[in-house]
Protein backbone atom coordinates (compact mmCIF):
# COMPACT_ATOMS: atom_id res chain seq x y z
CA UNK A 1 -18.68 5.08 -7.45
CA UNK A 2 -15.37 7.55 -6.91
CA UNK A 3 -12.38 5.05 -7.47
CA UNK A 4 -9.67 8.26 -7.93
CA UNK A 5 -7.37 7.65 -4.89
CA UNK A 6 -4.55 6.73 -6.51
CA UNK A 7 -1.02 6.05 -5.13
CA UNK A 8 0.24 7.00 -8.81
CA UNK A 9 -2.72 8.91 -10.05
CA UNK A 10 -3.37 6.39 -12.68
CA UNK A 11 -7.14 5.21 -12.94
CA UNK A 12 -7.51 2.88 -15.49
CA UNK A 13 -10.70 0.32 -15.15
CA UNK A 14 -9.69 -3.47 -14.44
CA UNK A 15 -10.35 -4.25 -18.52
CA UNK A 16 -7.09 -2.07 -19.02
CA UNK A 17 -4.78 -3.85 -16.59
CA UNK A 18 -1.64 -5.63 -17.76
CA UNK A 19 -2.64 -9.38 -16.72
CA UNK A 20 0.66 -11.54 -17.31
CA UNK A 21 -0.65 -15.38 -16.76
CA UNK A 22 1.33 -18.03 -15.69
CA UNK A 23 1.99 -21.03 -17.89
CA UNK A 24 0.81 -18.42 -21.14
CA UNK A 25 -2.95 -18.13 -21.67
CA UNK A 26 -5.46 -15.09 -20.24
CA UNK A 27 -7.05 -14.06 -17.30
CA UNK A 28 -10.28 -15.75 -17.54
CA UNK A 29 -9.09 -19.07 -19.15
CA UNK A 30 -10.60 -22.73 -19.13
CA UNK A 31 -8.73 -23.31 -15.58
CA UNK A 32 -12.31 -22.36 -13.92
CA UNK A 33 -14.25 -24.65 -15.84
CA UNK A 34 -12.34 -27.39 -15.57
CA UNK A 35 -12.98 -27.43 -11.89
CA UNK A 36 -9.15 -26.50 -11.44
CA UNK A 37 -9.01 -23.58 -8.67
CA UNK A 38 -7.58 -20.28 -9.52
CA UNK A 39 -6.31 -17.38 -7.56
CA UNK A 40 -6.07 -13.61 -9.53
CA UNK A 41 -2.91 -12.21 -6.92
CA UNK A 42 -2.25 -8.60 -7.68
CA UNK A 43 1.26 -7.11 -8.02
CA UNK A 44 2.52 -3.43 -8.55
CA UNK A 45 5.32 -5.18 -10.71
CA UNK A 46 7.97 -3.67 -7.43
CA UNK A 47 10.32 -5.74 -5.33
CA UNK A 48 6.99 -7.54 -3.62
CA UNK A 49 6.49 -10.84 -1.81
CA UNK A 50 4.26 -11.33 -5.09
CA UNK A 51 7.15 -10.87 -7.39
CA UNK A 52 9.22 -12.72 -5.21
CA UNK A 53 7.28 -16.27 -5.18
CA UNK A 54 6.62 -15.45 -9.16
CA UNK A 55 10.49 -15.04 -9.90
CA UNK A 56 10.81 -18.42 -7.59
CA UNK A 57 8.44 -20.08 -9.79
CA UNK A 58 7.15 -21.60 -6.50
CA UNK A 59 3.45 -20.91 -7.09
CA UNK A 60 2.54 -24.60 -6.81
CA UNK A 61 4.76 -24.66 -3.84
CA UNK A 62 2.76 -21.67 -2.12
CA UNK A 63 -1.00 -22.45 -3.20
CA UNK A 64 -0.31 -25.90 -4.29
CA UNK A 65 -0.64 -27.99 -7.48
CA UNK A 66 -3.87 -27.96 -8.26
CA UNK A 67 -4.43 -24.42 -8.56
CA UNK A 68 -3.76 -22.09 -11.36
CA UNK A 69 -1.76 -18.97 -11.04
CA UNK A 70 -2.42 -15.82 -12.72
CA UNK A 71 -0.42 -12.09 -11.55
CA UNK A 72 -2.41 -9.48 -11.90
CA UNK A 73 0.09 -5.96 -12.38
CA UNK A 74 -1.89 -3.04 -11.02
CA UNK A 75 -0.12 0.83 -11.06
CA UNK A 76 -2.40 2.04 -8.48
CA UNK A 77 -5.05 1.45 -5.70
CA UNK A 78 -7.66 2.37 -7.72
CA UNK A 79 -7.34 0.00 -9.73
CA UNK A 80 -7.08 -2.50 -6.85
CA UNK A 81 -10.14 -1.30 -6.25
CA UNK A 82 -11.77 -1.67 -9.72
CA UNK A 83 -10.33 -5.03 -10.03
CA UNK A 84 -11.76 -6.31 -7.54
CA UNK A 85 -15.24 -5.06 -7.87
CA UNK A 86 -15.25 -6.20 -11.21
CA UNK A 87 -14.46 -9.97 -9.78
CA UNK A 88 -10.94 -10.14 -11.36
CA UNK A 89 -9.03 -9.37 -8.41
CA UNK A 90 -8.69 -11.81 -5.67
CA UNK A 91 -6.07 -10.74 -3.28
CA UNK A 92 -3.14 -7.30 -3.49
CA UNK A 93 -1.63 -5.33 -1.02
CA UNK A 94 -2.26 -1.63 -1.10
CA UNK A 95 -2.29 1.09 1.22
CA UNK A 96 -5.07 1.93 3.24
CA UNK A 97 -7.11 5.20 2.02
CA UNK A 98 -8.20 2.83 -1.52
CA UNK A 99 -9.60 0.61 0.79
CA UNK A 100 -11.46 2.65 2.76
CA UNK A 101 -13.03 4.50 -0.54
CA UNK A 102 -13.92 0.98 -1.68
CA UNK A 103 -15.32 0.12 1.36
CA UNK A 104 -17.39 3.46 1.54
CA UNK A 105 -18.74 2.71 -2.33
CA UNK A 106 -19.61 -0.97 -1.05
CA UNK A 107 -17.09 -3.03 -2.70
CA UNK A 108 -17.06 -6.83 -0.81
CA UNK A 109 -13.84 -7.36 0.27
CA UNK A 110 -11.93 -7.56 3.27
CA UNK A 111 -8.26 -6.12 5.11
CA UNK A 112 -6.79 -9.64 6.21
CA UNK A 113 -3.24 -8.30 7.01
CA UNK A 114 -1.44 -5.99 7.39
CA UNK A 115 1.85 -6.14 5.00
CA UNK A 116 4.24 -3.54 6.38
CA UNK A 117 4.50 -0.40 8.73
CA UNK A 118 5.05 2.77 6.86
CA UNK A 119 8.16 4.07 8.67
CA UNK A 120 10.51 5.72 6.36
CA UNK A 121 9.13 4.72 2.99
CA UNK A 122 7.43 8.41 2.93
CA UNK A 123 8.54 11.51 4.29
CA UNK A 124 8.40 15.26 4.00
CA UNK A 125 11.86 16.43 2.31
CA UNK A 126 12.54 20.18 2.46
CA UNK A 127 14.92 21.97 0.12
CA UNK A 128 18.26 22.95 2.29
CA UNK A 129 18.12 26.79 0.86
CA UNK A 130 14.15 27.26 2.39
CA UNK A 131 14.62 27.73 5.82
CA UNK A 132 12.39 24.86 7.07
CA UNK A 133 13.74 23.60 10.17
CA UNK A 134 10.78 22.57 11.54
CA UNK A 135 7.22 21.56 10.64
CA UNK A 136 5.74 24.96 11.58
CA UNK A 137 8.33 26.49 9.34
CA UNK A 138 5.85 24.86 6.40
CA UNK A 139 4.00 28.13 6.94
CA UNK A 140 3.55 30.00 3.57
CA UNK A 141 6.22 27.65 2.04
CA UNK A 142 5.17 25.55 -1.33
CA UNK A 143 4.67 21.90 -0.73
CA UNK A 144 4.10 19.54 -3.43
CA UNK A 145 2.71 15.88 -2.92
CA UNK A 146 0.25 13.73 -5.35
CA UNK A 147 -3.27 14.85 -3.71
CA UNK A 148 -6.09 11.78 -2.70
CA UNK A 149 -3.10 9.44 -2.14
CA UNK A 150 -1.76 7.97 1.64
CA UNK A 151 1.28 11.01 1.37
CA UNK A 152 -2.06 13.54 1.32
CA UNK A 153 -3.41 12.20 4.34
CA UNK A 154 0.23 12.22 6.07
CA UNK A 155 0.96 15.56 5.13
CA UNK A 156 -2.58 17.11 5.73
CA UNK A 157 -1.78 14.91 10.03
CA UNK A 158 1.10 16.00 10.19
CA UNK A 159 0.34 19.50 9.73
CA UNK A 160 -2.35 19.64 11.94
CA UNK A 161 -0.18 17.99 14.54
CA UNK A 162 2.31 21.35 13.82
CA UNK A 163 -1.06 23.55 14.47
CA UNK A 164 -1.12 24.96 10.63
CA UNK A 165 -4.29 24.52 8.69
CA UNK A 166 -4.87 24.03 4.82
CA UNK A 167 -4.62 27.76 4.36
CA UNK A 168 -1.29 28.33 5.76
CA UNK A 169 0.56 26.43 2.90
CA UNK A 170 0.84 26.45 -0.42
CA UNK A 171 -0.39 22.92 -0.78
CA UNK A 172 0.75 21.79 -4.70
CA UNK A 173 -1.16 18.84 -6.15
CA UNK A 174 1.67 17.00 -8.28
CA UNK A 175 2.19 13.44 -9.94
CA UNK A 176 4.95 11.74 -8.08
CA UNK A 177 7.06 11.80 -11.56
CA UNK A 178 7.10 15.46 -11.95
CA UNK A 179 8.35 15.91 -8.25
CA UNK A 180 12.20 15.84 -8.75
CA UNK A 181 12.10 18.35 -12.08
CA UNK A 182 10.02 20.96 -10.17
CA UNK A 183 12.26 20.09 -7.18
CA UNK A 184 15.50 20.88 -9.25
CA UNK A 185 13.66 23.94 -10.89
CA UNK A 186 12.98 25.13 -7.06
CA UNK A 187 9.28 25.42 -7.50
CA UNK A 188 8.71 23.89 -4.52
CA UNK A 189 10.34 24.49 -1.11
CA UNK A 190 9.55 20.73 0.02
CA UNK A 191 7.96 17.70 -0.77
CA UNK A 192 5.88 14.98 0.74
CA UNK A 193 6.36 12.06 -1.02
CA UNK A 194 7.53 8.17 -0.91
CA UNK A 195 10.75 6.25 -2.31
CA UNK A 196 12.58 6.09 -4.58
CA UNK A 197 11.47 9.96 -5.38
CA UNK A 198 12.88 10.55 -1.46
CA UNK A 199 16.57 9.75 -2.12
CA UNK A 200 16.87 12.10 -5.58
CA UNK A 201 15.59 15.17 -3.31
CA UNK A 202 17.71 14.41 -0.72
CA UNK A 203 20.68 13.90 -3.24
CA UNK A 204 19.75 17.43 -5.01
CA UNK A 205 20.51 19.50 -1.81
CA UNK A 206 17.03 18.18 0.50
CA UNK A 207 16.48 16.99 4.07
CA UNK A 208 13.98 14.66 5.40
CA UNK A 209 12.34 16.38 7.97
CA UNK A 210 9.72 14.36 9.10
CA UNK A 211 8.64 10.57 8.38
CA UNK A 212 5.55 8.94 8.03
CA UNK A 213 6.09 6.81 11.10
CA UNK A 214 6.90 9.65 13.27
CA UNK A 215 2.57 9.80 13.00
CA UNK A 216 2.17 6.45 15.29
CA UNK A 217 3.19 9.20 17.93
CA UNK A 218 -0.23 10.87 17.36
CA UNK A 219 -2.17 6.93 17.76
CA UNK A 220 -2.19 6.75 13.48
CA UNK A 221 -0.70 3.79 12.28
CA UNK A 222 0.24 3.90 8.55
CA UNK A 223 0.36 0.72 6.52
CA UNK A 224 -0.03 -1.30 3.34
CA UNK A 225 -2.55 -4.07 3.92
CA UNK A 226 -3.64 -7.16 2.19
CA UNK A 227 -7.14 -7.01 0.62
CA UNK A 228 -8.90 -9.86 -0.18
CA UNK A 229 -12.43 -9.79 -1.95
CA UNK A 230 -15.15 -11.38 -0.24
CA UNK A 231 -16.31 -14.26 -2.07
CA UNK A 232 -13.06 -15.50 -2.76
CA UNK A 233 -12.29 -15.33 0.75
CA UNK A 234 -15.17 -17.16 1.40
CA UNK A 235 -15.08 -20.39 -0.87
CA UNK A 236 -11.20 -20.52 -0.84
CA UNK A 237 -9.78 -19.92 3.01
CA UNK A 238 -7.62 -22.30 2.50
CA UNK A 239 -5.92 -20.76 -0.27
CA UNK A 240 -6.01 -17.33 1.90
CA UNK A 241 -4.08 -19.05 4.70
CA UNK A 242 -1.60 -20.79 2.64
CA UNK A 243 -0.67 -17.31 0.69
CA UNK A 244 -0.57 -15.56 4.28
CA UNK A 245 2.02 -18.88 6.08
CA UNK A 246 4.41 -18.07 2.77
CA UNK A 247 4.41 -14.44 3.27
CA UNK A 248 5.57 -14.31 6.67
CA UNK A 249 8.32 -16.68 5.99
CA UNK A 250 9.38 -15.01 2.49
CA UNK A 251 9.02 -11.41 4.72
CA UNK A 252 11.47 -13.09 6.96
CA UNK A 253 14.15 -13.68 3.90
CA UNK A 254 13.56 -10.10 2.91
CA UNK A 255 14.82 -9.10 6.22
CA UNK A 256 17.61 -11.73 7.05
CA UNK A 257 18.82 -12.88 3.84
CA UNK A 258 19.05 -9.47 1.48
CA UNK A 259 21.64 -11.09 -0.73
CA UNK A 260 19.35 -13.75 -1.74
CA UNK A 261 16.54 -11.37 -2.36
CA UNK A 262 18.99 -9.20 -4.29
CA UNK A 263 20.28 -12.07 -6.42
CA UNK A 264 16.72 -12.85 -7.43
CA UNK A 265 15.27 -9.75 -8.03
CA UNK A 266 17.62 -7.77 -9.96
CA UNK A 267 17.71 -10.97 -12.31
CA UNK A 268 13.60 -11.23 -12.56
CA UNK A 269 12.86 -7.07 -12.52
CA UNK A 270 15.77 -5.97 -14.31
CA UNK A 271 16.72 -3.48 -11.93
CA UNK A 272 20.20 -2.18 -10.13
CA UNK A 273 21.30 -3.47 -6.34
CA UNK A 274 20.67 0.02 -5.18
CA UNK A 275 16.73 -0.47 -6.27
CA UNK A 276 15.83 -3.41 -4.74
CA UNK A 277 18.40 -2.94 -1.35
CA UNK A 278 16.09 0.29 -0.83
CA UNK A 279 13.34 -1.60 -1.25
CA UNK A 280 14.48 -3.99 1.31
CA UNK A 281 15.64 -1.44 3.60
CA UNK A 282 12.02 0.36 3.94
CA UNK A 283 10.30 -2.68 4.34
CA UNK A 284 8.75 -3.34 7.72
CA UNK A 285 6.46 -6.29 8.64
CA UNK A 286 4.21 -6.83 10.84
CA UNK A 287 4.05 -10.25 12.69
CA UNK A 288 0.66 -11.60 13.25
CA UNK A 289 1.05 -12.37 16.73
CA UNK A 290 1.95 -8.23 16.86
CA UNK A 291 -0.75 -7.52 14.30
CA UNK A 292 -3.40 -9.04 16.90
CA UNK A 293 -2.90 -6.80 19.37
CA UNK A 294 -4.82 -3.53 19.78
CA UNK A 295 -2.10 -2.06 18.13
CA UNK A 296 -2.87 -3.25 15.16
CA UNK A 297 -5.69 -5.20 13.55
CA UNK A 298 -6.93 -6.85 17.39
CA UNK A 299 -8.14 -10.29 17.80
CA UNK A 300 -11.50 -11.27 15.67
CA UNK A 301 -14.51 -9.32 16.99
CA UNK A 302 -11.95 -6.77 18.95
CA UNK A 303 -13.46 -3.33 18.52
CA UNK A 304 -11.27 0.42 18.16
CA UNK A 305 -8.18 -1.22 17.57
CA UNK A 306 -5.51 1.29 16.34
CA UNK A 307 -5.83 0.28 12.70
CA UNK A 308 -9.31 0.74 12.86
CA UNK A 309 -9.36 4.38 14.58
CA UNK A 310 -6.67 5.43 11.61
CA UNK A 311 -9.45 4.42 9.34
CA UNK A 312 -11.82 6.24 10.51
CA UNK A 313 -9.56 9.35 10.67
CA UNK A 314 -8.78 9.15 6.78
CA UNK A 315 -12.68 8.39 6.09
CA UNK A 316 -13.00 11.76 7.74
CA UNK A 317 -10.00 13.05 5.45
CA UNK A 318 -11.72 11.64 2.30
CA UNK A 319 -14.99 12.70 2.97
CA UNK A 320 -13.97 16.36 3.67
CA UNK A 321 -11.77 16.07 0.43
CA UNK A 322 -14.57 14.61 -1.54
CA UNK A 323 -13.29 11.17 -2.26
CA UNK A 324 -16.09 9.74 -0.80
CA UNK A 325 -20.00 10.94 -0.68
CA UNK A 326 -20.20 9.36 2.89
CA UNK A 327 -18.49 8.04 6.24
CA UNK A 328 -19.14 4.06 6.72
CA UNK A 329 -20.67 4.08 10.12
CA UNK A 330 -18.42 1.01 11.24
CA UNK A 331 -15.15 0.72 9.99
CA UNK A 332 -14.75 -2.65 11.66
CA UNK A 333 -16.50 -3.96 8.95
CA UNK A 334 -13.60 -4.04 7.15
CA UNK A 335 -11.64 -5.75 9.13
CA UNK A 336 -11.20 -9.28 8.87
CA UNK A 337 -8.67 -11.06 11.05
CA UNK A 338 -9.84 -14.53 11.54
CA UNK A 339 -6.46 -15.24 9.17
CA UNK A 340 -4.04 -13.16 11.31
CA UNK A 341 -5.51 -15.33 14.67
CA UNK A 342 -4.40 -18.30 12.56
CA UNK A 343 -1.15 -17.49 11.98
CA UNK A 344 -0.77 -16.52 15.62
CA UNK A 345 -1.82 -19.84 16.97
C-alpha cells in the first residue's frame, strides 16, 4: 500500500510516532482491559483544537470521566494514515489527498467533518524581481512546492485553470524546510507553499499571488477534515459526537476570543504571539449546518456534493502522479456525515 503523501514528507510507520499519554503510561496500556474506554486523538503538536482541550486539561470534560485519553503527535498525513490502519489511530484532522490514498489502498475509516476551509493558509508567492504578475507569467519560471502533498494538487489546478500544462514550468519538488534558503539564494522564482513558510517569502522581497481559496471559484473546495477509523466510529458514536459538540464551540473561541487562545497556547507550545495569532488568523471553520449543504459534505446519503467532486478530482491527480494504483469508483464512500446532521439538528 503507497502511504507517501505527505504534508511534510515525513513517512514514518505508526510504531515510530511520538505517543505522549495522558496521566503517564503508553499507548496500549491496561485502560482497555479494564473495560475503561479509550480514545487514540491525533495531533500535529500545532495550535489545534487537539492541543487546545489537552493544554485545558479538559479531556474528562470533552469525552467524559470514564474514558482514558491518549494524544497521538503525527508530522504528516501519512502517518495519519498508517496509524490508523494499524488500529492506533482513532480520530485526526488532516487534509484531504491522505485520505483519499487511504481510501484508494482500503483503509476503514471515514471523513466525519470537515475542520477548516483552506483560504489563505497556502498560496503561490512569487519573488518581486521575476516578473510574475500573473499566473500565466508561471511560464518557464522555477516553482518549488513539496510534490504528493495538498500545495501539489493546488498548484498543478491552478495552473491548469491559467491554461499552462506540466511542461511549461519548471516544477521543483522541495521539502517545505528548504523553501526559504533556496528562496533567499533565488533558485526559485516562486513558491507554492503553506504558513508559516508564506510570511518569510513575503518578508524576503515576495508577493502572494494567488491563494488556495481563490480554487472554490473553479467548484474545488480545499479543506482539512476529520478522519475517524471505522470501527471506532462504530462501537463509540457517542464519543465521536461529544469530540465533534466541543470542537465547534472551542472553534468558536479561536475565532472570538484570540486573547484567550493566545494566553493558553504560547504557555502549553512554547511558542511567540506572532505564531499562534497566525495560526488563528488562517483558521476557517466550517459550521455543520453549512457543512450539510451541497457545498460541502451534503446531508447523509446526498450524492456529488462539492467535497465529494474535489475528491474525485485529486484521485484523478494521484492516480496520474502515481500515488495511487487505482481510482475508487465511489468516492462517497468516504463520506460519512451522519455526525455533521447531528450537530445541525
Amino acid at each position: 500500500m503507497k502511504l507517501n503523501l505527505s504534508r511534510r514528507h515525513f513517512n514514518l510507520t505508526a510504531a515510530q510516532m511520538v505517543v505522549g499519554t495522558i496521566g503517564g503510561g503508553s499507548l496500549l496500556s491496561g485502560a482497555q482491559a479494564q473495560g475503561q474506554r479509550q480514545v487514540n486523538l491525533g495531533t500535529f503538536g500545532s495550535i489545534d483544537v487537539q492541543n487546545y482541550i489537552r493544554a485545558k486539561n479538559a479531556m474528562s470534560q470533552t469525552f467524559g470521566a470514564g474514558t482514558k485519553v491518549d494524544f497521538v503527535t503525527v508530522r504528516a498525513g501519512s502517518e495519519v494514515i498508517s496509524a490508523i490502519a494499524g488500529n492506533s489511530l482513532d480520530m485526526c484532522n488532516l487534509g484531504s489527498s491522505p485520505m483519499v490514498v487511504g481510501y484508494a489502498n482500503g483503509v476503514k475509516a471515514s471523513l466525519v467533518y470537515v475542520y477548516k476551509n483552506i483560504i489563505d493558509s497556502e498560496a503561490l508567492v512569487v519573488q518581486n524581481s521575476a516578473n510574475i504578475k500573473k499566473v500565466a507569467d508561471l511560464k518557464g519560471k522555477r516553482l518549488g512546492l513539496p510534490f504528493n502533498t495538498s500545495v501539489h494538487f493546488a498548484a498543478l489546478a491552478m495552473l491548469k485553470n491559467a491554461g499552462l500544462g506540466l511542461s511549461d514550468v519548471q516544477l521543483i519538488n522541495m521539502r517545505a524546510d528548504t523553501i526559504a534558503s533556496a528562496w533567499t539564494r533565488r533558485e526559485i522564482d516562486a513558491s507554492y507553499i503553506w504558513v508559516p513558510v508564506i510570511p518569510k517569502l513575503v518578508e524576503d522581497a515576495g508577493t502572494i499571488l494567488f491563494k488556495t481559496g481563490d480554487l472554490n471559484a473553479t467548484g474545488l473546495v480545499m479543506f482539512d477534515a476529520f478522519l475517524v477509523r471505522d470501527d471506532f466510529k462504530t462501537k463509540n458514536p457517542d464519543l465521536v459526537l461529544a469530540f465533534l459538540k466541543d470542537f465547534e464551540q472551542i472553534a468558536t473561541t479561536f475565532k472570538q476570543n484570540p486573547k484567550e487562545v493566545v494566553d493558553t497556547m504560547t504557555k502549553f507550545l512554547g511558542v511567540d504571539e506572532a505564531a499562534v495569532m497566525r495560526s488563528l488568523n488562517t483558521f476557517y471553520p466550517v459550521p455543520a449546518k453549512e457543512q450539510l449543504t451541497a457545498k460541502w459534505l451534503g446531508k447523509p446519503g446526498d450524492k456529488d456534493s462539492a467535497v465529494v467532486k474535489t475528491l474525485q478530482v485529486q484521485a484523478e491527480f494521484l492516480k496520474e502522479t502515481n500515488q495511487i494504483n487505482a481510482i475508487p469508483k465511489d468516492m462517497n464512500g468516504l463520506i460519512d456525515s451522519s455526525f455533521v446532521a447531528k450537530l445541525a439538528a
